[in-house]
C-alpha atoms as a PDB file:
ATOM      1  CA  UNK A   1     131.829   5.058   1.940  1.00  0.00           C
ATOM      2  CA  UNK A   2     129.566   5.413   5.228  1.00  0.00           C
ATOM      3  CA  UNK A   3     126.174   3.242   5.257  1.00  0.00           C
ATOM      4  CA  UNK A   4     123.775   5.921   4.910  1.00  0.00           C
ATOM      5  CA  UNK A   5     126.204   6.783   1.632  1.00  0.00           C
ATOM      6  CA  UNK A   6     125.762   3.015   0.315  1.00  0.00           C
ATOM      7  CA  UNK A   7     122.188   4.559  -0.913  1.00  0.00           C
ATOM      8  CA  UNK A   8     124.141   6.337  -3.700  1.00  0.00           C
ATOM      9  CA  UNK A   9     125.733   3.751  -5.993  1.00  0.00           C
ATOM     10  CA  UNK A  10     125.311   5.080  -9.541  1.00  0.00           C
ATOM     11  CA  UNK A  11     129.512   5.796  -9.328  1.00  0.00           C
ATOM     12  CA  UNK A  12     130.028   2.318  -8.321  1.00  0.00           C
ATOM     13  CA  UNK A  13     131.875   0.203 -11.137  1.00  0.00           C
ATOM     14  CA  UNK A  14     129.842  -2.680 -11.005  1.00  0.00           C
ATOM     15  CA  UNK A  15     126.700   0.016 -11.949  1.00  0.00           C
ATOM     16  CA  UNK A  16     128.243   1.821 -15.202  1.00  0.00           C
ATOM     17  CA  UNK A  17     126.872   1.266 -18.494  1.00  0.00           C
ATOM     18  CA  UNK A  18     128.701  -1.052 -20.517  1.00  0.00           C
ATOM     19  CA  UNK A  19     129.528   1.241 -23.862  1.00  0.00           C
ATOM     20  CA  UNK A  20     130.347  -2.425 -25.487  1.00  0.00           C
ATOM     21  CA  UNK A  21     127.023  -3.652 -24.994  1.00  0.00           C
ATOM     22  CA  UNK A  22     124.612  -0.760 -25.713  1.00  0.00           C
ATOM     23  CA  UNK A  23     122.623  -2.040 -28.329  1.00  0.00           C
ATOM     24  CA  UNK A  24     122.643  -5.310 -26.856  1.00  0.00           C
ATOM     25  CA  UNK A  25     119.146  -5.802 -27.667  1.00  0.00           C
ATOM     26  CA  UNK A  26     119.677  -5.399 -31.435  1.00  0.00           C
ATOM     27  CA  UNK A  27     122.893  -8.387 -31.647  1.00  0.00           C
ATOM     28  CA  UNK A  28     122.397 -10.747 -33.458  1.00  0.00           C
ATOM     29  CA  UNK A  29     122.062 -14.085 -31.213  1.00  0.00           C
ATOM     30  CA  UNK A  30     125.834 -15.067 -32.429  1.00  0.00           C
ATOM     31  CA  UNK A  31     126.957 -11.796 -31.327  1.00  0.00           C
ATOM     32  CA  UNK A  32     125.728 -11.775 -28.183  1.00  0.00           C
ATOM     33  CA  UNK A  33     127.563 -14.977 -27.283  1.00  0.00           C
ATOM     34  CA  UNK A  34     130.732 -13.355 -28.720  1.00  0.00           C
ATOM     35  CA  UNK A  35     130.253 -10.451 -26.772  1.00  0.00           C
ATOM     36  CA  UNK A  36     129.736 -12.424 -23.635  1.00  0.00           C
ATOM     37  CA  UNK A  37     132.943 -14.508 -24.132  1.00  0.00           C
ATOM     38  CA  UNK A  38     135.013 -11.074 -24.954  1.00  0.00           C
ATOM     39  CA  UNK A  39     133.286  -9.425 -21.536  1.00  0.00           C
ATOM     40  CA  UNK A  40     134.326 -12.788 -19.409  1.00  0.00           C
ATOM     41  CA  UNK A  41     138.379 -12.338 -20.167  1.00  0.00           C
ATOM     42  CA  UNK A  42     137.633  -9.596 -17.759  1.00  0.00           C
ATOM     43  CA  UNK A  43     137.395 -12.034 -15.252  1.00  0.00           C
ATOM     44  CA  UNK A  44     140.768 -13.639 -15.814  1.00  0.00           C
ATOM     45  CA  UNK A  45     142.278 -10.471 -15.830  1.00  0.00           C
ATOM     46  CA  UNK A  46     141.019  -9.603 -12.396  1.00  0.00           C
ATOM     47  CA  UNK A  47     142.160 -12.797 -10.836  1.00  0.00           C
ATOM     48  CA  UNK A  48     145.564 -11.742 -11.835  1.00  0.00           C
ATOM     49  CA  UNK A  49     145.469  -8.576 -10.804  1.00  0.00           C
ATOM     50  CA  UNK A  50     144.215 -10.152  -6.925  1.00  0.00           C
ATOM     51  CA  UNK A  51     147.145 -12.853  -7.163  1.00  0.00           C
ATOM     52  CA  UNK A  52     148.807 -11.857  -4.242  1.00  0.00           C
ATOM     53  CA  UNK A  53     145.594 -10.941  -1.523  1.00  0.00           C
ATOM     54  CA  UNK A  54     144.456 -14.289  -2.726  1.00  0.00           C
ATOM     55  CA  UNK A  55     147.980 -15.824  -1.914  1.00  0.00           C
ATOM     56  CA  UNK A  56     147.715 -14.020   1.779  1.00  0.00           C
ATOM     57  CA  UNK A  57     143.975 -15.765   2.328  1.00  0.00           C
ATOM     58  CA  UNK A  58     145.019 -18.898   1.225  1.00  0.00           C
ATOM     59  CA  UNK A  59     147.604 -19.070   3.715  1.00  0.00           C
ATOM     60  CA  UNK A  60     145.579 -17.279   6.653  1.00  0.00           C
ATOM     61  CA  UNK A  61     142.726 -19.826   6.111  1.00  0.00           C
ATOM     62  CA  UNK A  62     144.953 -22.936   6.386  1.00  0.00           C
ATOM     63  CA  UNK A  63     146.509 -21.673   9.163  1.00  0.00           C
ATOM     64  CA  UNK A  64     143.405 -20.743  10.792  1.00  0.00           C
ATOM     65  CA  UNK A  65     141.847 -24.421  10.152  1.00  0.00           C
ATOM     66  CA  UNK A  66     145.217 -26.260  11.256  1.00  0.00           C
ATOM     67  CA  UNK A  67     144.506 -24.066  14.614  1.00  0.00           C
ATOM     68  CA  UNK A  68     141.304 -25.910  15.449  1.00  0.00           C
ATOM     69  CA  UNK A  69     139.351 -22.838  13.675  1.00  0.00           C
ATOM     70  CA  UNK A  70     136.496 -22.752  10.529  1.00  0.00           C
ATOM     71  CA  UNK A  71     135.582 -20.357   7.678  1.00  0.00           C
ATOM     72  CA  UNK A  72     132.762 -19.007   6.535  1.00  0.00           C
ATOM     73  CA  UNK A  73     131.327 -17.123   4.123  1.00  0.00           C
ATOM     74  CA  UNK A  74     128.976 -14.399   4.140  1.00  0.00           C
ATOM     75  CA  UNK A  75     126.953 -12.280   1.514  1.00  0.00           C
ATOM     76  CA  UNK A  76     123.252 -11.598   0.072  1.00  0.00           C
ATOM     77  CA  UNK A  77     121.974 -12.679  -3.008  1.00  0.00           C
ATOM     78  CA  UNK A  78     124.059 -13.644  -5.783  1.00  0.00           C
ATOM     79  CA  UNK A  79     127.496 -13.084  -3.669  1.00  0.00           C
ATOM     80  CA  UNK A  80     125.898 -15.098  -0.370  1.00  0.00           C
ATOM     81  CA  UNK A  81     124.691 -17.983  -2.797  1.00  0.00           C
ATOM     82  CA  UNK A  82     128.033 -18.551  -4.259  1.00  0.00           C
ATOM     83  CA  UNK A  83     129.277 -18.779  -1.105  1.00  0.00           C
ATOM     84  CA  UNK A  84     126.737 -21.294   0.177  1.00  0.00           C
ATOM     85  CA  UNK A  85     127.706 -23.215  -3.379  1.00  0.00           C
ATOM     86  CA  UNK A  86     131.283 -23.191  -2.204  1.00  0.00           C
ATOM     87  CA  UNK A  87     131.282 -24.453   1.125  1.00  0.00           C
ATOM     88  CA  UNK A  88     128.672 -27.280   0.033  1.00  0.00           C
ATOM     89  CA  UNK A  89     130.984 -28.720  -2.433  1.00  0.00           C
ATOM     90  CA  UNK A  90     133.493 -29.101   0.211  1.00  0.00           C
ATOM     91  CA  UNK A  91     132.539 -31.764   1.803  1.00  0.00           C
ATOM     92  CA  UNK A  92     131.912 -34.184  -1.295  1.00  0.00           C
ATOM     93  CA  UNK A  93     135.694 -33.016  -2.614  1.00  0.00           C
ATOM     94  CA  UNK A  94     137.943 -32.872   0.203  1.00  0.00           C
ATOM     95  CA  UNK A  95     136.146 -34.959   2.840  1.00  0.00           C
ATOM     96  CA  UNK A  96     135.902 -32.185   5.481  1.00  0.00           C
ATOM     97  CA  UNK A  97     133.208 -32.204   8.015  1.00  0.00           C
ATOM     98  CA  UNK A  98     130.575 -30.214   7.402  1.00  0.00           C
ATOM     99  CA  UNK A  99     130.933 -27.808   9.690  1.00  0.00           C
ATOM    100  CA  UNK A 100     134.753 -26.472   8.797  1.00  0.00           C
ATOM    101  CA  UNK A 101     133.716 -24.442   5.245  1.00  0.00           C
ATOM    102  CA  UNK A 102     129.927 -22.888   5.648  1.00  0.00           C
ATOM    103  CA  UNK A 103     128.178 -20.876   3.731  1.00  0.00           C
ATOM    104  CA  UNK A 104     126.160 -17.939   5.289  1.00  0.00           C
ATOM    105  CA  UNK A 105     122.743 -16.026   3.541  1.00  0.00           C
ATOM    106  CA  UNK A 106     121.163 -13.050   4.216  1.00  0.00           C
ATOM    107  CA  UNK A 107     117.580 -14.902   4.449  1.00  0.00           C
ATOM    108  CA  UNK A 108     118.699 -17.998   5.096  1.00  0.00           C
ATOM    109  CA  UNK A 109     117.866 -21.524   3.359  1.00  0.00           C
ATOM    110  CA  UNK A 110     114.856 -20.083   1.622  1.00  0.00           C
ATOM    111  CA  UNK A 111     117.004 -17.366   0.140  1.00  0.00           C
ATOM    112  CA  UNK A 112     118.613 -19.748  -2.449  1.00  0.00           C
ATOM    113  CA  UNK A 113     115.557 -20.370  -4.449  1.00  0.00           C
ATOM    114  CA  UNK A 114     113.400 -17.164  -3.590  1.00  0.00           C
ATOM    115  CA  UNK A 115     114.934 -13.633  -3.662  1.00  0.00           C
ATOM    116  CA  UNK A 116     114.905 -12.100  -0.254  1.00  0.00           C
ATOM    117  CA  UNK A 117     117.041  -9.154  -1.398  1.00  0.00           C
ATOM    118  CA  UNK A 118     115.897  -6.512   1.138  1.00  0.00           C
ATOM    119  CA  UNK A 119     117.466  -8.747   3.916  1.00  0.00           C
ATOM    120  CA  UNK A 120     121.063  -7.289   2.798  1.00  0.00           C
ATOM    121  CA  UNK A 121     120.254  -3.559   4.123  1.00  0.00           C
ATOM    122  CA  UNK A 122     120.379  -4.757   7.772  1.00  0.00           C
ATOM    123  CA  UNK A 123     123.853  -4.552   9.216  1.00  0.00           C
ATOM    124  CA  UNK A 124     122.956  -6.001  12.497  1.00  0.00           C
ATOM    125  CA  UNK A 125     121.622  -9.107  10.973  1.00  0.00           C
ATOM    126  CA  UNK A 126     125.024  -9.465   9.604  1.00  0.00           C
ATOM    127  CA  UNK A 127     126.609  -8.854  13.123  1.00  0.00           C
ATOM    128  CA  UNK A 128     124.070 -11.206  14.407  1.00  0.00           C
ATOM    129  CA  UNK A 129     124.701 -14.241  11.919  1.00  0.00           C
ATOM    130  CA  UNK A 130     128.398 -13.922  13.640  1.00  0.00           C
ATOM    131  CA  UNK A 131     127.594 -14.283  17.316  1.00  0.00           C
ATOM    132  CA  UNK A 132     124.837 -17.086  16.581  1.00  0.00           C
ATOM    133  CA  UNK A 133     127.495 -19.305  14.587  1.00  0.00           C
ATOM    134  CA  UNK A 134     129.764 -18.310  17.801  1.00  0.00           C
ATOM    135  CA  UNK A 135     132.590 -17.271  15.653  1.00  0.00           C
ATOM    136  CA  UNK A 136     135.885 -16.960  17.287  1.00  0.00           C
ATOM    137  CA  UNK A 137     139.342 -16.273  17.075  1.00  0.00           C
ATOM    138  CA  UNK A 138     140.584 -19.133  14.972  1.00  0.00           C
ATOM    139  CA  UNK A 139     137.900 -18.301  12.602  1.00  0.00           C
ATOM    140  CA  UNK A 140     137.831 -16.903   9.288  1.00  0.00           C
ATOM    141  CA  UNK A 141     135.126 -14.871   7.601  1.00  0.00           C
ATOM    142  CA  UNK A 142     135.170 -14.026   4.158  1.00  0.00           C
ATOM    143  CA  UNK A 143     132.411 -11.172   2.890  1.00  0.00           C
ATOM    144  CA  UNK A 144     131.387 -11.007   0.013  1.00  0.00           C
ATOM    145  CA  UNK A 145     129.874  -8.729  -1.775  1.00  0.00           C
ATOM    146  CA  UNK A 146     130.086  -7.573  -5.596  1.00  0.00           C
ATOM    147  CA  UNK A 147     129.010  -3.735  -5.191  1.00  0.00           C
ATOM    148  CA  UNK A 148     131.286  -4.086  -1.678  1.00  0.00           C
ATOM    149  CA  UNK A 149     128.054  -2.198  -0.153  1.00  0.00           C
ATOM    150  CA  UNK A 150     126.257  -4.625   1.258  1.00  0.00           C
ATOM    151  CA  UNK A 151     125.423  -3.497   4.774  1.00  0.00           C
ATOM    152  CA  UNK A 152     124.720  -7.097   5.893  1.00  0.00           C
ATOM    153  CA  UNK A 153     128.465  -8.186   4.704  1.00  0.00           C
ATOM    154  CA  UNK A 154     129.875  -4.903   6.817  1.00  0.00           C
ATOM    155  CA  UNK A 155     127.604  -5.633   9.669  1.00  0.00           C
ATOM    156  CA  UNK A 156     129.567  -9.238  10.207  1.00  0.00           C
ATOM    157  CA  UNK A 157     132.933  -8.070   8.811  1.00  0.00           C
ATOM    158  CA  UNK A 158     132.728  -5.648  11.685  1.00  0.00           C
ATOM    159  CA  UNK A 159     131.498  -8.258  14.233  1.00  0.00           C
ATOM    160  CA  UNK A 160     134.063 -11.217  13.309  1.00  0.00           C
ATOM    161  CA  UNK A 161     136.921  -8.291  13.837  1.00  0.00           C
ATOM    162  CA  UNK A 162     135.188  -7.367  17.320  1.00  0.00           C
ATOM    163  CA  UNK A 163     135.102 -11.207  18.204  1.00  0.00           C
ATOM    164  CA  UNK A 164     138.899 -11.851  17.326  1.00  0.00           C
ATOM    165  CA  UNK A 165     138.191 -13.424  13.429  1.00  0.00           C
ATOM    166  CA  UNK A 166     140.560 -12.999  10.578  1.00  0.00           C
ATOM    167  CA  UNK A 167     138.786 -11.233   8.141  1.00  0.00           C
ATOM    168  CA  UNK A 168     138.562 -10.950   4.582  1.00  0.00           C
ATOM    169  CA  UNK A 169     136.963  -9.059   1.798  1.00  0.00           C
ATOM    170  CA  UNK A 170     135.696  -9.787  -1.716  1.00  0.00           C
ATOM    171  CA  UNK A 171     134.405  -6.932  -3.780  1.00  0.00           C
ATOM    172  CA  UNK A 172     134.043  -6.491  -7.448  1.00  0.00           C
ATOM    173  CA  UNK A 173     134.863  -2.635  -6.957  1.00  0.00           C
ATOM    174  CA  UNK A 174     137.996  -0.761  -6.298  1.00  0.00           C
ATOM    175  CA  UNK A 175     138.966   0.405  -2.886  1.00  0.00           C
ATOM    176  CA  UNK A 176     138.280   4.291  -3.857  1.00  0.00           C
ATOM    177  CA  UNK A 177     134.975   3.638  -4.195  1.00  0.00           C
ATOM    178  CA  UNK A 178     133.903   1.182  -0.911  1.00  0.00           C
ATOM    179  CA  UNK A 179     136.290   1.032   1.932  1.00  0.00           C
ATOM    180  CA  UNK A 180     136.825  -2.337   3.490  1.00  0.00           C
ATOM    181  CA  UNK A 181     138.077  -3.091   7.418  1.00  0.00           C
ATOM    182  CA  UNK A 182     138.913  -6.326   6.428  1.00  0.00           C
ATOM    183  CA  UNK A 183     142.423  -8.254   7.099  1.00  0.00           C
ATOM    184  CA  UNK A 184     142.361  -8.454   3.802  1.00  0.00           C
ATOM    185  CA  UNK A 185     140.924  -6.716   0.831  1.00  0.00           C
ATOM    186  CA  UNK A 186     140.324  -9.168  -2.141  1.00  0.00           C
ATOM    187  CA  UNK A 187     138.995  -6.485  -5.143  1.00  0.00           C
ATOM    188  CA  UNK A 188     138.110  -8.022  -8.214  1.00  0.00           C
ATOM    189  CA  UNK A 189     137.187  -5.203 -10.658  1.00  0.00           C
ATOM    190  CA  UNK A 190     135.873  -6.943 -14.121  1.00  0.00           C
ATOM    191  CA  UNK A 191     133.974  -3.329 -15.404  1.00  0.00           C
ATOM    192  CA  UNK A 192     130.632  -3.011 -15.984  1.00  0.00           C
ATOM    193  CA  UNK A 193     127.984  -5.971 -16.747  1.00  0.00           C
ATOM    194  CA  UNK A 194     126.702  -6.606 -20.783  1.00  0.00           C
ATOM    195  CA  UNK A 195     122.800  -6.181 -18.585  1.00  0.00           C
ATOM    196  CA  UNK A 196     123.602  -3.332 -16.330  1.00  0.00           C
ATOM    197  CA  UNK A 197     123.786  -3.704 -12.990  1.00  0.00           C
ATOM    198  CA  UNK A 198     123.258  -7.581 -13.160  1.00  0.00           C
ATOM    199  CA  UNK A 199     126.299  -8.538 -10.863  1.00  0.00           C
ATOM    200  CA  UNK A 200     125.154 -12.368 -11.721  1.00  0.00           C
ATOM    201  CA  UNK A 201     126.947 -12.253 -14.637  1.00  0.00           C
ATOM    202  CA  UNK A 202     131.087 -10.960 -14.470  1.00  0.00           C
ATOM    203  CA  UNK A 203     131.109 -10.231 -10.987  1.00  0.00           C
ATOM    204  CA  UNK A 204     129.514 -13.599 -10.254  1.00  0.00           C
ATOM    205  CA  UNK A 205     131.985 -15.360 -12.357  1.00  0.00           C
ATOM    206  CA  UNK A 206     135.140 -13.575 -11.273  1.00  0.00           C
ATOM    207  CA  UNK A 207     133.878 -14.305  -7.643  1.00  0.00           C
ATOM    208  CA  UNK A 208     132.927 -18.156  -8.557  1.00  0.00           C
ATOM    209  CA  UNK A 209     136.708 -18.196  -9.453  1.00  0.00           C
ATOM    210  CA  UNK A 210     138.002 -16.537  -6.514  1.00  0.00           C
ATOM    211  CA  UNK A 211     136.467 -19.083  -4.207  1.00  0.00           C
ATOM    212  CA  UNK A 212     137.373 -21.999  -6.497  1.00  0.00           C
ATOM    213  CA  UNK A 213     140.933 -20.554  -5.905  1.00  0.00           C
ATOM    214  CA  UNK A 214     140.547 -19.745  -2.001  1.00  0.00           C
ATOM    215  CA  UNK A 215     138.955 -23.469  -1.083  1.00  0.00           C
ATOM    216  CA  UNK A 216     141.029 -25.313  -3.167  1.00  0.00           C
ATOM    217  CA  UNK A 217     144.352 -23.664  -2.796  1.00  0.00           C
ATOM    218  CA  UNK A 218     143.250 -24.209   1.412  1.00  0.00           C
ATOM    219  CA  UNK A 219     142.607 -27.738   0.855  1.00  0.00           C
ATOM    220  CA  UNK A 220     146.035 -28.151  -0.578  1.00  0.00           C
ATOM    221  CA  UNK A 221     147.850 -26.232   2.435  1.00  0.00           C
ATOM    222  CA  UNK A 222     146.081 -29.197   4.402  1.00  0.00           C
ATOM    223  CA  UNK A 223     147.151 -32.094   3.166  1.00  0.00           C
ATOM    224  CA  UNK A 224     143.850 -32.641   1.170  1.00  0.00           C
ATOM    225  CA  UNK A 225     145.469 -33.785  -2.390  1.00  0.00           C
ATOM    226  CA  UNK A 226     148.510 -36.065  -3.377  1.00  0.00           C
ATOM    227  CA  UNK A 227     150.099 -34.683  -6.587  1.00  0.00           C
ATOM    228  CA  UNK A 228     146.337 -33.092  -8.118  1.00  0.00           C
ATOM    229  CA  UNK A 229     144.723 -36.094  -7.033  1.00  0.00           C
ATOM    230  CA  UNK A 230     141.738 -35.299  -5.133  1.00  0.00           C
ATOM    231  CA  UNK A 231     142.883 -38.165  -2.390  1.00  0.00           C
ATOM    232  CA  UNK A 232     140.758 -37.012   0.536  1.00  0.00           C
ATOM    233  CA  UNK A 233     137.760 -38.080  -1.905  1.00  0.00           C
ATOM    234  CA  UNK A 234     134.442 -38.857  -0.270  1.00  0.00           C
ATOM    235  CA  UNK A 235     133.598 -42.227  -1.529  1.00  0.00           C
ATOM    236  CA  UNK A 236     129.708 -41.734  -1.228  1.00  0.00           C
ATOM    237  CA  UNK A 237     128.204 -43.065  -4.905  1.00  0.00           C
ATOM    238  CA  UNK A 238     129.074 -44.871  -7.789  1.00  0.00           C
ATOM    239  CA  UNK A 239     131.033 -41.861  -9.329  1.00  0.00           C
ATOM    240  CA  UNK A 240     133.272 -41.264  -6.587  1.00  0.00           C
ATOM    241  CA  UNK A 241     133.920 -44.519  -6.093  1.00  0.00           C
ATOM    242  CA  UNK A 242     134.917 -45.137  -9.906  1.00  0.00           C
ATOM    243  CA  UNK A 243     137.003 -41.940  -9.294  1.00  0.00           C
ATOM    244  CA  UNK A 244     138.888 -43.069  -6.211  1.00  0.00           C
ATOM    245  CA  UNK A 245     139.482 -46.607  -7.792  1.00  0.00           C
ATOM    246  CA  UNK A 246     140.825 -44.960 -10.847  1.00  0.00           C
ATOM    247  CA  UNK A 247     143.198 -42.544  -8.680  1.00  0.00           C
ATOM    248  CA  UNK A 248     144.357 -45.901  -7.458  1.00  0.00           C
ATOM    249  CA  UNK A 249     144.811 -47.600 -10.504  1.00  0.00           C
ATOM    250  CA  UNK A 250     147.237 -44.872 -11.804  1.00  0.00           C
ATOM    251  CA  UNK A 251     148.977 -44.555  -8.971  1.00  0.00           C
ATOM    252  CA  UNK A 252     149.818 -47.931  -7.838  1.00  0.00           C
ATOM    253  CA  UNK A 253     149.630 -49.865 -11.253  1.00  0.00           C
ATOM    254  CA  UNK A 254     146.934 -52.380  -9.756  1.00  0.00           C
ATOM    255  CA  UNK A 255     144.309 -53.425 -11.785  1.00  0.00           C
ATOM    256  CA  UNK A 256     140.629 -52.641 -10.987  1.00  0.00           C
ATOM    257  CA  UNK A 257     139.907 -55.649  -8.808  1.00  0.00           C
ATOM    258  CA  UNK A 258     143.158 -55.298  -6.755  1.00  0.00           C
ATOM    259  CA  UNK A 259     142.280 -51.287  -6.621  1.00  0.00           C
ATOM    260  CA  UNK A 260     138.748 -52.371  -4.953  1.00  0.00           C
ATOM    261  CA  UNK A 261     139.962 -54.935  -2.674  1.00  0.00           C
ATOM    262  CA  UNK A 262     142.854 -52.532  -1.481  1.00  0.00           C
ATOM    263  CA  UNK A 263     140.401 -49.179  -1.469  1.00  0.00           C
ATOM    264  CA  UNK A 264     137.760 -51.729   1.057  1.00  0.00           C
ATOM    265  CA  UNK A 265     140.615 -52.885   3.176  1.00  0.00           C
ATOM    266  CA  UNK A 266     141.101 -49.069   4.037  1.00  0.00           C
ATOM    267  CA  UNK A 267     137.583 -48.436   4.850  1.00  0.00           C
ATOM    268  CA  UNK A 268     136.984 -46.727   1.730  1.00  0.00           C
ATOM    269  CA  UNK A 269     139.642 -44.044   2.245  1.00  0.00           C
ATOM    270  CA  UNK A 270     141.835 -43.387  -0.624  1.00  0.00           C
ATOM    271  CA  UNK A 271     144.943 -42.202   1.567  1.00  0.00           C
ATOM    272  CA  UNK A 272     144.681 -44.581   3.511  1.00  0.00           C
ATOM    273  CA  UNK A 273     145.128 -47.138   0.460  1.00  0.00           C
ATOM    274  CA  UNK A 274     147.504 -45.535  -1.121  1.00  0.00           C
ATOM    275  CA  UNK A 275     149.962 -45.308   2.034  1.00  0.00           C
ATOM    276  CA  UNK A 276     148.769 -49.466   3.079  1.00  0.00           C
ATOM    277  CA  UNK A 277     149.810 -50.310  -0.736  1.00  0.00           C
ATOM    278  CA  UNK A 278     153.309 -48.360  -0.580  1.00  0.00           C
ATOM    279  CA  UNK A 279     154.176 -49.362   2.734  1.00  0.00           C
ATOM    280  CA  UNK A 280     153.072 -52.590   2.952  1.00  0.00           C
ATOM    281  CA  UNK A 281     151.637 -51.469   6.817  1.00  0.00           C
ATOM    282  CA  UNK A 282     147.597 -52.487   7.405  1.00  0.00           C
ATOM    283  CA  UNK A 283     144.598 -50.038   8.116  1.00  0.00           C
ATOM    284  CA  UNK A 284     145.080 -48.833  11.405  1.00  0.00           C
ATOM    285  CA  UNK A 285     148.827 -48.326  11.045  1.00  0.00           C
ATOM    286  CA  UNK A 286     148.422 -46.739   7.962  1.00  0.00           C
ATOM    287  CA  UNK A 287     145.809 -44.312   9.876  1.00  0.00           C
ATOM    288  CA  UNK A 288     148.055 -43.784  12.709  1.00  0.00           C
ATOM    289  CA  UNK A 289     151.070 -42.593  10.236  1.00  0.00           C
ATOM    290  CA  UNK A 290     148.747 -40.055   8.365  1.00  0.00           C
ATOM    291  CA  UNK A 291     147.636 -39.097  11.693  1.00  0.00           C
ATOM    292  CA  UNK A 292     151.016 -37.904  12.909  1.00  0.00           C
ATOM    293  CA  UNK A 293     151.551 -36.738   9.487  1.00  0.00           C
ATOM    294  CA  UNK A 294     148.191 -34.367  10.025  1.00  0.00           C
ATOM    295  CA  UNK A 295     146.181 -35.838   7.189  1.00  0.00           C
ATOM    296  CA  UNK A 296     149.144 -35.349   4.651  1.00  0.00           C
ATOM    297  CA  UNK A 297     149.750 -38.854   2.565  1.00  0.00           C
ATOM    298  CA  UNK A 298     152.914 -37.088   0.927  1.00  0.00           C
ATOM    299  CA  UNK A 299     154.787 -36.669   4.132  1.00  0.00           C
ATOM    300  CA  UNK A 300     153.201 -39.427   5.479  1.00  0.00           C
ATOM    301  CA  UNK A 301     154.892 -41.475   2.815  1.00  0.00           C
ATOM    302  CA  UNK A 302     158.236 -39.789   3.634  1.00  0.00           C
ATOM    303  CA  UNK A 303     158.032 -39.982   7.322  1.00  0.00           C
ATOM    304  CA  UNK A 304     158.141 -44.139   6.750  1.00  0.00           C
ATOM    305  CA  UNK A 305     161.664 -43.394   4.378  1.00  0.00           C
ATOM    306  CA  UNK A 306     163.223 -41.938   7.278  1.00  0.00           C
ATOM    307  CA  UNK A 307     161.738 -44.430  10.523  1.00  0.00           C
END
């Protein structure tokens, strides 16, 4: 589909009339919620049916980040807020600096609370957004975009390519429909919305999912977790902190005073801790091991089996 084309999008999936929800005004309250919860196994569906492009990201995003590089996502409205949402939970989760996983909205800031909607018709703002974040060729930039027209999402798609970028595409329609230039082509086809036309709702979900899946799967690659244990933890309030003492607890049998003293010792880093507590070495050899060992407790742990 060509951009002056993108004007016609009554064919588009993600625009159909849902024939399951037609008198949706006349349900009962009850069956509205059932009808909701029978639309969203759509969404599990569609994940499956993406298992391996989501595989390929994963792997082309840690790879990208282990080469010095960062990844961002792009997209208007709904799509570019989910994004945003994404890349700001990173930090709190997996400890990453803020500047590795961003988020990137047609409108900017403002556009989170306050539609700005027109914003996603101009390409060259997309293509813009890419040369003022300086994107490069250990970067990764994920569009996304639930109708897969969004000129804004094309416009920097078509950029990050020109500037050397891995690229990738999310779109909530097939390929038939909206081409894609993209490395890779993430489509995540969940049928038409119980409102029509409200891409909040399945296509928001399915693509809430598919980030869940892309971050955290990347955070794994790098070394981020022990186990499912969220290790790289950001000990920054009174919940975190009860969470990283806990993950200590379990996995070193200590009890909760001996888990506080140990998790202060390390300067309030969990792997660092953990590997202290297991290896019997102090902070800054402990730091020094995971440091060879890229971040990675697990093989950090091994690497002191074999020395």
């Amino acid at each position: 589909m060509t951009i002056e084309n993108m004007n016609t999008r009554g064919h588009l999936l993600t625009e159909q009339v849902n024939v399951n929800s037609a008198n949706l005004d006349r349900l009962s309250t009850l069956e509205l919620v059932d009808l909701f919860n029978q639309e969203d196994v759509n969404t599990l569906n569609a994940i499956a049916g993406a298992r391996v492009e989501l595989a390929s990201a994963i792997d082309t995003i840690a790879d990208s980040l282990r080469q010095g590089g960062r990844l961002f996502y792009i997209g208007a409205g709904t799509s570019g807020r989910l994004g945003v949402l994404d890349a700001a939970e990173c930090p709190p989760t997996f400890c990453t600096p803020p500047e590795l996983v961003q988020g990137i909205l047609a409108g900017g800031a403002g556009a989170l609370i306050k539609s700005s909607e027109g914003l996603e018709d101009i390409a060259s703002d997309g293509a813009q957004a890419m040369a003022d974040n300086q994107i490069g060729q250990h970067d990764v930039v994920v569009g996304i975009t639930a109708g897969g027209t969004t000129p804004y999402v094309h416009g920097a798609i078509e950029a990050a390519k020109q500037r050397g970028a891995k690229t990738i595409f999310i779109a909530c329609v097939p390929a038939n429909q909206v081409a894609s230039i993209a490395d890779i082509d993430i489509r995540l086809p969940v049928g038409p919305e119980i409102l029509s036309g409200s891409t909040r709702l399945k296509s928001g979900t399915v693509t809430k999912m598919a980030l869940n899946i892309l971050s955290t799967g990347t955070m794994v690659k790098l070394g981020k977790v022990y186990g499912n244990r969220m290790v790289d933890v950001a000990v920054t309030n009174t919940k975190l902190l009860d969470r990283a003492l806990q993950m200590i607890q379990d996995l070193t049998q200590l009890d909760r005073e001996n888990a506080r003293k140990l998790l202060e010792a390390s300067g309030r880093s969990v792997k660092a801790a953990l590997l202290m507590h297991w290896t019997q070495v102090d902070r800054s050899k402990a730091e020094a091991i995971l440091s060879q060992n890229h971040g990675q407790l697990r093989s950090a742990v091994e690497s002191t089996k074999d020395s």
